[in-house]
Protein backbone atom coordinates (compact mmCIF):
# COMPACT_ATOMS: atom_id res chain seq x y z
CA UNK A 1 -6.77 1.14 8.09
CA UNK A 2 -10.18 2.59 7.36
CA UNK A 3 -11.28 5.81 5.15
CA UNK A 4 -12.98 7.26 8.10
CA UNK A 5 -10.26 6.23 10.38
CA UNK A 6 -9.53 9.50 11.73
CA UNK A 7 -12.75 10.04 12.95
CA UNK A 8 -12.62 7.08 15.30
CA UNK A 9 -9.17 8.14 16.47
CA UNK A 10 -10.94 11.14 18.12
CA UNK A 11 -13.96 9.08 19.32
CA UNK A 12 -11.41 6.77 21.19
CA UNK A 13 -9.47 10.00 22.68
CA UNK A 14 -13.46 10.81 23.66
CA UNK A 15 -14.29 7.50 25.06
CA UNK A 16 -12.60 6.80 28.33
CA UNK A 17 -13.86 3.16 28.62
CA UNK A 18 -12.08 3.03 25.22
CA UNK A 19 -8.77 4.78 26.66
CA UNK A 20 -6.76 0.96 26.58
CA UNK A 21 -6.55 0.71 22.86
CA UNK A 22 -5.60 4.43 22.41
CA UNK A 23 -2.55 3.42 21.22
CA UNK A 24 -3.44 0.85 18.12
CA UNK A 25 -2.05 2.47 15.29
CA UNK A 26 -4.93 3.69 13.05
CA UNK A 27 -4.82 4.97 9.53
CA UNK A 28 -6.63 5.75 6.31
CA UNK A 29 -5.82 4.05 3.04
CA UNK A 30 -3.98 5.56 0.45
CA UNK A 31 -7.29 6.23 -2.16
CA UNK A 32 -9.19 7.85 0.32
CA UNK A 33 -7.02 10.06 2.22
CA UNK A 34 -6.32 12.23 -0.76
CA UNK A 35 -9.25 13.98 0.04
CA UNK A 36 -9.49 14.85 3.90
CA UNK A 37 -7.61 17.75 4.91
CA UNK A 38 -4.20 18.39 5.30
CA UNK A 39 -3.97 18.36 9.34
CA UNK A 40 -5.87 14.86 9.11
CA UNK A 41 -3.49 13.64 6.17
CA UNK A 42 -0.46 14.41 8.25
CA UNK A 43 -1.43 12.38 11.47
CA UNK A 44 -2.88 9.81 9.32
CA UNK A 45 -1.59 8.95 6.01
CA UNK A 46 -0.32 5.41 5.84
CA UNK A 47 3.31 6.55 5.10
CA UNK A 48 3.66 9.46 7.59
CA UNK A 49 2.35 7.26 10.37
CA UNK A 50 5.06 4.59 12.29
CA UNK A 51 4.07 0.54 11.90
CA UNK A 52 2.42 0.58 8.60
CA UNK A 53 5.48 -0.42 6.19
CA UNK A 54 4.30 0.58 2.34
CA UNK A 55 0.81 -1.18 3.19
CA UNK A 56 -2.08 1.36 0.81
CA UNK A 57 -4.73 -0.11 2.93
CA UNK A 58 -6.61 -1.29 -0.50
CA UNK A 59 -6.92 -5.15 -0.25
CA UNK A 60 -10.49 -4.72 -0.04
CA UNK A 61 -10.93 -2.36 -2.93
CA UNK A 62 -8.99 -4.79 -4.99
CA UNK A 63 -11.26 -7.67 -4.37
CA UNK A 64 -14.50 -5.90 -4.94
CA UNK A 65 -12.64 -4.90 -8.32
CA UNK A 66 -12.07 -8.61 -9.05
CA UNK A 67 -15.40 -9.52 -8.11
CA UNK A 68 -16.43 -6.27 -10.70
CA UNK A 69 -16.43 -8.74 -13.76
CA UNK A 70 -19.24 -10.79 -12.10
CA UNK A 71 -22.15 -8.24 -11.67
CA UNK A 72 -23.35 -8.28 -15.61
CA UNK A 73 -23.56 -12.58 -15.30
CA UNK A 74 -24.62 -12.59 -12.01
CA UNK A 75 -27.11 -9.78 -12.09
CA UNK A 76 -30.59 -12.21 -13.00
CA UNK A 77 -29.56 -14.89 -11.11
CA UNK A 78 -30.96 -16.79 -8.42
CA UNK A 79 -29.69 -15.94 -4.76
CA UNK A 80 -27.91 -19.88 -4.43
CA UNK A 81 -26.36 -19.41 -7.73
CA UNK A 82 -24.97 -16.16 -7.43
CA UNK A 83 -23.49 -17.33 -4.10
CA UNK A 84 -21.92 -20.23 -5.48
CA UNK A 85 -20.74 -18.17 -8.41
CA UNK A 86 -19.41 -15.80 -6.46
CA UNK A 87 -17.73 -18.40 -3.72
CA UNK A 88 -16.46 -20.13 -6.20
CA UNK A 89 -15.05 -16.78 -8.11
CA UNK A 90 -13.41 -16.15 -4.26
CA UNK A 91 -12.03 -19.50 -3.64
CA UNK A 92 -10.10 -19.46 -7.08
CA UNK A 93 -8.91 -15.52 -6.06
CA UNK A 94 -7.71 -16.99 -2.79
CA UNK A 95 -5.67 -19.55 -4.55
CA UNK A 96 -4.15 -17.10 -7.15
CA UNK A 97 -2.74 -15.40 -4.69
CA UNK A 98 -1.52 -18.13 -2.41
CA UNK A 99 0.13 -19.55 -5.62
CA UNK A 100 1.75 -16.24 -6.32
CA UNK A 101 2.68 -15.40 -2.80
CA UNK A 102 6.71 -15.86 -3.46
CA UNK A 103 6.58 -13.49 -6.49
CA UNK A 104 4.43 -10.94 -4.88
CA UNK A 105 6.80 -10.74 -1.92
CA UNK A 106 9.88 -10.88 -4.09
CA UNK A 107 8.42 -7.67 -5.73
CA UNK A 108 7.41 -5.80 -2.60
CA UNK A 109 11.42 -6.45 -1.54
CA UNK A 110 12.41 -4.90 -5.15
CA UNK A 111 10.52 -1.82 -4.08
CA UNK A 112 11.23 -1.16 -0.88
CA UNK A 113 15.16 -1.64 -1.16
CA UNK A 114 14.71 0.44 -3.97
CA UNK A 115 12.69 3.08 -1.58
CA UNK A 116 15.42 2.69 0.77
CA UNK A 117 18.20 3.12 -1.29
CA UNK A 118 16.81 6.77 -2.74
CA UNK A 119 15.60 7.52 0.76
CA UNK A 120 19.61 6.57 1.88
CA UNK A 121 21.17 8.84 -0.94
CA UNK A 122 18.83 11.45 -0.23
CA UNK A 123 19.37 11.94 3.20
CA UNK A 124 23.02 11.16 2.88
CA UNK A 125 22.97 14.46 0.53
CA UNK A 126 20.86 16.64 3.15
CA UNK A 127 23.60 15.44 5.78
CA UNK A 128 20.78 14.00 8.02
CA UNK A 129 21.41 10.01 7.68
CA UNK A 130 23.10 10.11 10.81
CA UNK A 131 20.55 12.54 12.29
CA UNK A 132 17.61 10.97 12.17
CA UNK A 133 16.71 11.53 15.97
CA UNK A 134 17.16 15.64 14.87
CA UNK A 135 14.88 14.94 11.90
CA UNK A 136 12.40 13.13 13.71
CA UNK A 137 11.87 15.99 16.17
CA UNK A 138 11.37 18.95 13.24
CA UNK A 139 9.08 16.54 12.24
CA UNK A 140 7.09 16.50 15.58
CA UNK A 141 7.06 20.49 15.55
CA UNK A 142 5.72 20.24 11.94
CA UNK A 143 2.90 18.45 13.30
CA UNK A 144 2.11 20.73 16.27
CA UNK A 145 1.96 24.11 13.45
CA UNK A 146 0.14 21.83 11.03
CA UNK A 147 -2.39 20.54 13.84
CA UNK A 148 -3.15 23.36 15.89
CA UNK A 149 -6.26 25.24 16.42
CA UNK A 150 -6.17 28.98 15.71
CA UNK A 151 -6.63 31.36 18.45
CA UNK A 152 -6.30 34.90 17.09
CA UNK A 153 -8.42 37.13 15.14
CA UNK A 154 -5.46 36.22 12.56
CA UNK A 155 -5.41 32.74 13.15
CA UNK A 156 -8.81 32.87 12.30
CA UNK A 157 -8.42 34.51 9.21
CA UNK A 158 -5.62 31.99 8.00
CA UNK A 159 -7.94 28.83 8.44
CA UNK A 160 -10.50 30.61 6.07
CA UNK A 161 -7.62 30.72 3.24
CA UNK A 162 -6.39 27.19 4.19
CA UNK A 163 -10.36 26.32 4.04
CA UNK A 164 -10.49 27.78 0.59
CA UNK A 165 -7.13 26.24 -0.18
CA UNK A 166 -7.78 22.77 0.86
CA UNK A 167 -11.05 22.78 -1.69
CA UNK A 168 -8.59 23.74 -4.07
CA UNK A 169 -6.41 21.38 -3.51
CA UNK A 170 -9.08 18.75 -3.64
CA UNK A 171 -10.61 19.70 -6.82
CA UNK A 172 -6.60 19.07 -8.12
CA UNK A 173 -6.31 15.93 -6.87
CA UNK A 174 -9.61 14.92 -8.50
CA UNK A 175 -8.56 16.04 -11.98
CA UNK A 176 -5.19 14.17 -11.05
CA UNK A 177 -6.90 10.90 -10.23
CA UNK A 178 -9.07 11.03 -13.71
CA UNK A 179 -6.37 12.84 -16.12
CA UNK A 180 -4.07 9.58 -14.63
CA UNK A 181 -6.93 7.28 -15.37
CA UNK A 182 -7.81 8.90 -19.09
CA UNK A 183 -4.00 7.94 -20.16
CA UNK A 184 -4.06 4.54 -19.72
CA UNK A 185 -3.79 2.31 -23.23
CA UNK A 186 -7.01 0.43 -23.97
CA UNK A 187 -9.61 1.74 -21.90
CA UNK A 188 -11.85 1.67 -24.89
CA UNK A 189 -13.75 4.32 -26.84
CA UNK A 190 -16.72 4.22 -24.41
CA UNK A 191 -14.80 4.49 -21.34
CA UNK A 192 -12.07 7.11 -23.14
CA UNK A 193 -14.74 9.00 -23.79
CA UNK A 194 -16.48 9.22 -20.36
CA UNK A 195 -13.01 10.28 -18.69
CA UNK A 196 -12.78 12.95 -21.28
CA UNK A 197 -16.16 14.35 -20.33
CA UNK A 198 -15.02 14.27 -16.79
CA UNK A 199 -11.93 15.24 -17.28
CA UNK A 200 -12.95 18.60 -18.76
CA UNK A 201 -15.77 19.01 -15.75
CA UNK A 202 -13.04 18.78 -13.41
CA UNK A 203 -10.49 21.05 -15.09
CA UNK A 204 -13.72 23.69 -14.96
CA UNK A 205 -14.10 22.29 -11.54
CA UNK A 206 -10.05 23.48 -10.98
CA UNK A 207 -10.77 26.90 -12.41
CA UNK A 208 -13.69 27.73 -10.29
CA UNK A 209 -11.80 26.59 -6.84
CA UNK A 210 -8.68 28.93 -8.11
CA UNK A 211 -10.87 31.88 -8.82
CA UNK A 212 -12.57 31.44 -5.46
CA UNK A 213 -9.30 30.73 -3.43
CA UNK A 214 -7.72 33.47 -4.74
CA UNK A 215 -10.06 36.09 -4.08
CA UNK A 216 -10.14 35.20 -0.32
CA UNK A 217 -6.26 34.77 -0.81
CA UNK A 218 -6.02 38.63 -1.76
CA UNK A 219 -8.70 40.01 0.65
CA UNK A 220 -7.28 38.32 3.59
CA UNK A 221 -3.17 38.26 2.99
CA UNK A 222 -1.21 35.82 4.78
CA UNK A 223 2.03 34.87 4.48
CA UNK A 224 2.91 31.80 2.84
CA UNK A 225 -0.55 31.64 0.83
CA UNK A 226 -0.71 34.19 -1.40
CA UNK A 227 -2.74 34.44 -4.25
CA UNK A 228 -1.64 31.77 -7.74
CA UNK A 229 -1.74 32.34 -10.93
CA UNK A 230 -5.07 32.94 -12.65
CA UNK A 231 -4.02 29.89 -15.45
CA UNK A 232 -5.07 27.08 -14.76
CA UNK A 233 -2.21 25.18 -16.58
CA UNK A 234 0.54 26.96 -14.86
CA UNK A 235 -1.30 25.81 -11.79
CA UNK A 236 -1.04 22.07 -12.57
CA UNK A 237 2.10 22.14 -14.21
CA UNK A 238 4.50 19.89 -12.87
CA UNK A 239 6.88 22.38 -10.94
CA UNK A 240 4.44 24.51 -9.98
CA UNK A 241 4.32 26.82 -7.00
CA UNK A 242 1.28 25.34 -6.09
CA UNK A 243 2.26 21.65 -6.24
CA UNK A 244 5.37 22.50 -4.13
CA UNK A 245 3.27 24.01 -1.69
CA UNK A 246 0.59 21.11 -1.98
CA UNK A 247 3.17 18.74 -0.84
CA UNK A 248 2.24 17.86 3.04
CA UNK A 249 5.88 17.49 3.77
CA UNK A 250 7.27 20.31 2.49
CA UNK A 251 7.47 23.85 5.26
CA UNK A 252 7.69 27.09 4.45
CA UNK A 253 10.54 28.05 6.90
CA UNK A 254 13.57 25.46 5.94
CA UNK A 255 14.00 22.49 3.22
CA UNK A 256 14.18 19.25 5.52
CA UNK A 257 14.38 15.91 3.98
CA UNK A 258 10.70 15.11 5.27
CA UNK A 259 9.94 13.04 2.08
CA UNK A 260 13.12 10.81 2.29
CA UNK A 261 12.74 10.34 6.42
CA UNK A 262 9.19 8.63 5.92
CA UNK A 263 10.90 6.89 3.01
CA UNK A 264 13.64 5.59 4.58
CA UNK A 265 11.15 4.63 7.63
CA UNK A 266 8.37 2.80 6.01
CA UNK A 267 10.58 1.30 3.51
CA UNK A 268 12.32 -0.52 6.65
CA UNK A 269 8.99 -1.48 8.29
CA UNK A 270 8.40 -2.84 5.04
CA UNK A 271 11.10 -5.11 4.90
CA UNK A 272 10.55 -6.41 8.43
CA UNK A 273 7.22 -7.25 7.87
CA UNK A 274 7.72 -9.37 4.57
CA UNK A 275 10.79 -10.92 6.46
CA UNK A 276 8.34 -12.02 8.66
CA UNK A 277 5.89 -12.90 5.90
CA UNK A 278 8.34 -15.16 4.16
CA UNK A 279 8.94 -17.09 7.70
CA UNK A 280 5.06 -17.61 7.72
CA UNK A 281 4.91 -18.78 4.24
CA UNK A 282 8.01 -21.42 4.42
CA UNK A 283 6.38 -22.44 8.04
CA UNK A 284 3.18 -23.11 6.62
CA UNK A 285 4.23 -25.17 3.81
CA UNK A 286 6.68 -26.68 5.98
CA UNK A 287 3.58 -28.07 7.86
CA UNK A 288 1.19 -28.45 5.29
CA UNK A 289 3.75 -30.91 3.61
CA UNK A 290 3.78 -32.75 7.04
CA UNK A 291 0.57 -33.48 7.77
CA UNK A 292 -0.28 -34.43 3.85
CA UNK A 293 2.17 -37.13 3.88
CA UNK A 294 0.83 -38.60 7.46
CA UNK A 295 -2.46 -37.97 6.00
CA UNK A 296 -1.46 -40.54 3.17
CA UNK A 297 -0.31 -43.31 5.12
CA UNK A 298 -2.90 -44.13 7.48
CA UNK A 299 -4.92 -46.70 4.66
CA UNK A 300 -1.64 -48.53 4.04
CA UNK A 301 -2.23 -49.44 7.34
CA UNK A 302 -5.57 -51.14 7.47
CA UNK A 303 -7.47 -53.64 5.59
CA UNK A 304 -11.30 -53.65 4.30
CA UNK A 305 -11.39 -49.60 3.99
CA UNK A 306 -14.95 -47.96 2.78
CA UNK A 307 -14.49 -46.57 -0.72
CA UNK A 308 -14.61 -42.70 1.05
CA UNK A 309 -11.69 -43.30 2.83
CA UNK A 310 -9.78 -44.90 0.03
CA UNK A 311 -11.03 -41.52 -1.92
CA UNK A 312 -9.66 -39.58 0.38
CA UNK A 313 -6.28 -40.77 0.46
CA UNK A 314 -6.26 -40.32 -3.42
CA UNK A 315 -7.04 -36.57 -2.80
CA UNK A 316 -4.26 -36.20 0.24
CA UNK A 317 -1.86 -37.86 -2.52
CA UNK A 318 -2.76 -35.21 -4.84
CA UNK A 319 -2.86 -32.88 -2.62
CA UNK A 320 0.99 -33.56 -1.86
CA UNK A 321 2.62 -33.24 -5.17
CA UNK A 322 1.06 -29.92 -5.45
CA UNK A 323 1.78 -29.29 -2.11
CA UNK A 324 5.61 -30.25 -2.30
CA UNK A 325 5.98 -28.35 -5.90
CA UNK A 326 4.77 -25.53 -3.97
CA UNK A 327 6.43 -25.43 -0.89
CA UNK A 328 10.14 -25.98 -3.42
CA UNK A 329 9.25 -22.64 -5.11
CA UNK A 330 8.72 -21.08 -2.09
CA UNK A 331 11.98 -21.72 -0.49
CA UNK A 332 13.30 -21.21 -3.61
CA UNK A 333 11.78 -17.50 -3.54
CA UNK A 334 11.47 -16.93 -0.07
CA UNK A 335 14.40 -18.30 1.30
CA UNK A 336 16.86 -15.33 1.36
CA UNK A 337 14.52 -12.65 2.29
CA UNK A 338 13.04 -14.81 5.43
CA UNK A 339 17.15 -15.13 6.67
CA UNK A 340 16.78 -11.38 6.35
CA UNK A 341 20.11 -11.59 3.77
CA UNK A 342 20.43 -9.66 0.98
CA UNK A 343 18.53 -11.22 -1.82
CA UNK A 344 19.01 -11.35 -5.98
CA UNK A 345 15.37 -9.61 -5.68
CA UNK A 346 16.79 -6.42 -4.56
CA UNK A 347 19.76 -5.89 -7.21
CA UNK A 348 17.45 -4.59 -9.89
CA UNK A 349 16.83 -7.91 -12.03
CA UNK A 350 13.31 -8.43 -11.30
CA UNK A 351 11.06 -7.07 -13.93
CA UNK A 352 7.53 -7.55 -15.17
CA UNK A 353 4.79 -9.28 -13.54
CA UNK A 354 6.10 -13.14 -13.28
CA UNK A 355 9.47 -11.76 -11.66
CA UNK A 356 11.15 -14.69 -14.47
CA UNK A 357 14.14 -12.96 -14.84
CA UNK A 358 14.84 -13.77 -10.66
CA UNK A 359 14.70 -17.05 -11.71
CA UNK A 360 16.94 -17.48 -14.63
CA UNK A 361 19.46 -15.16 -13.59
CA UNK A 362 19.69 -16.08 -9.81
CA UNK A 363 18.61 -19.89 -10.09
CA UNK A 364 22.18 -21.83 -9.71
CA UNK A 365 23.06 -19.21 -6.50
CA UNK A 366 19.86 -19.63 -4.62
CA UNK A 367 20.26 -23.64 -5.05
CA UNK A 368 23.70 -23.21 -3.18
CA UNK A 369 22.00 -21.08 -0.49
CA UNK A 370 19.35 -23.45 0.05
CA UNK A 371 21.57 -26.11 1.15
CA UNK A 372 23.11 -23.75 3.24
CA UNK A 373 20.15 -22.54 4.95
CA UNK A 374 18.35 -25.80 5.10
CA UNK A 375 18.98 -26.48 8.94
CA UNK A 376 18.29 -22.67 9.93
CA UNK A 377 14.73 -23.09 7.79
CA UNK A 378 14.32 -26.58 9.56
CA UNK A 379 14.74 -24.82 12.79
CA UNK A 380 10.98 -22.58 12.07
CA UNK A 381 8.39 -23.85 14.12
């Protein structure tokens, strides 16, 4: 996943020495998608594409945010001791999130069974959950109209409104992104009062893409993007015409489930992959626990040891109790959800950050089930 992944997609389709990884699955993340254009976002947003689960592609973005905080203290230091600041700011990231792999998992299971089971009703309701293969193929003609190149004098003439309309719909999503940003609680006066400045330059910004968009929309009439309404409040309203017709999976010739398909879709990737995450996790501290506790034998062994090597084996001890307390909660967590059963997690009881409430309400079952599944998590290697 890369913001400019699209463009390499064509380059590869260009490149014939290039022709034998055609087929990696390539996307852009979810923050900078938003503003290529709508035949791009359809053959490359992360959840209309197959393989990518409910991944956003914005791992990266979220470290440079961590590492954020740093630049003031960091800014007039030396080159060594802004590295070691900054490795040492990394190594303790690294560990916060190994420590809180379990819970982060647990939560991405909450939210994809919960994406599934709206994605489920919905289709269920449209009369398509046992259609998909019908579904998938409307879907494949959506992408052909979407995609193609115009050829007529009034094909022509339609990409100059979509042209106008896409910078509309840009200048939307912008204001979006900063009205979204302006309402969260304690952003401070400084910073409330920056997003209110910008917030009003791109509701101007909105006004002066409508005006523009509309007069090309009225010159050069075609159907299914006609002119909107002048305000610029009925334009962002909720329910408006245009933010129905903004949505990429929405047609103008029928009412197909497109939202709930990709839904239903990436919300079972999504499930498959952390299945597979939580059988890397418990395999890893399976053999991390392993090799600690050989690690911590070998001095009992031998007489007149150097002082290192007796240092050592202190650490490796140390090492183990952390590494056994760890590897517990994980199996603890992890254990369902890597037997691909259906865990506490997804029944609605996990709220806030900490995912506590898993714990105390589900504790006394998941002991049971660990006993149960001991042999079939012994059997990992």
């Amino acid at each position: 996943m890369y913001d400019v992944g699209c463009k390499l997609r064509t380059a590869l389709k260009k490149t014939p020495e290039l022709k034998d990884i055609e087929d990696v699955p390539i996307a852009v993340g979810i923050f900078h998608i938003t503003g290529h254009n709508a035949a791009c976002q359809i053959q490359f947003h992360p959840r209309l594409v197959k393989g990518f689960g409910m991944i956003d592609g914005e791992w990266l973005e979220r470290m440079w945010s961590y590492l954020n905080g740093f630049v003031s203290i960091t800014r007039t230091m030396s080159s060594l001791n802004r590295r070691l600041t900054l490795t040492i700011a990394l190594d303790f990231f690294a560990k916060e999130k190994i420590d809180n792999i379990g819970i982060t998992i647990q939560r991405k299971e909450q939210r994809a069974k919960q994406l599934l089971d709206d994605a489920r009703k919905a289709l269920q309701e449209a009369g398509y959950l046992d259609k998909l293969e019908i579904l998938l193929a409307k879907w494949e003609e959506h992408i052909a109209l979407a995609t193609q190149e115009p050829t007529t004098e009034t094909g022509r003439i339609k990409k100059k409104v979509d042209n106008a309309y896409e910078i509309l719909r840009t200048a939307v999503s912008i204001y979006d992104i900063i009205d979204q940003a302006f309402k969260i609680q304690g952003n401070g006066h400084n910073r409330t009062q920056n997003l209110s400045d910008q917030k009003k330059s791109a509701l101007a910004k909105v006004q002066k893409c409508l005006d523009a968009y509309n007069i090309v929309a009225r010159n050069h009439s075609v159907i299914g993007l006609s002119p909107f309404d002048n305000s610029v409040s009925s334009l962002l309203a909720k329910n408006s015409k245009f933010r129905k017709h903004a949505n990429l999976l929405s047609t103008m010739g029928d009412d197909l489930p497109y939202d709930a398909l990709h839904g239903y879709l990436r919300a079972q990737e999504e499930l498959k992959m952390l299945r597979e995450e939580a059988m890397s996790v418990l395999k890893y501290g399976k053999e991390l626990v392993h090799k600690l506790t050989e690690a911590t034998k070998g001095p009992e062994l031998f007489d007149n040891l150097s002082d290192e090597v007796l240092g050592m084996a202190v650490i490796c001890k140390q090492k183990l109790v952390e590494a056994e307390r760890w590897n517990v909660d994980q199996k603890r967590r992890l254990t369902r959800i890597a037997a691909g059963l259906h865990s506490v997690a997804s029944s609605g009881n996990v709220r806030g950050e900490d995912g506590e409430e898993v714990e105390e309400e589900a504790e006394d079952e998941e002991c049971a089930d660990l006993a149960q599944f001991e042999n079939w998590i012994e059997s990992i290697n």
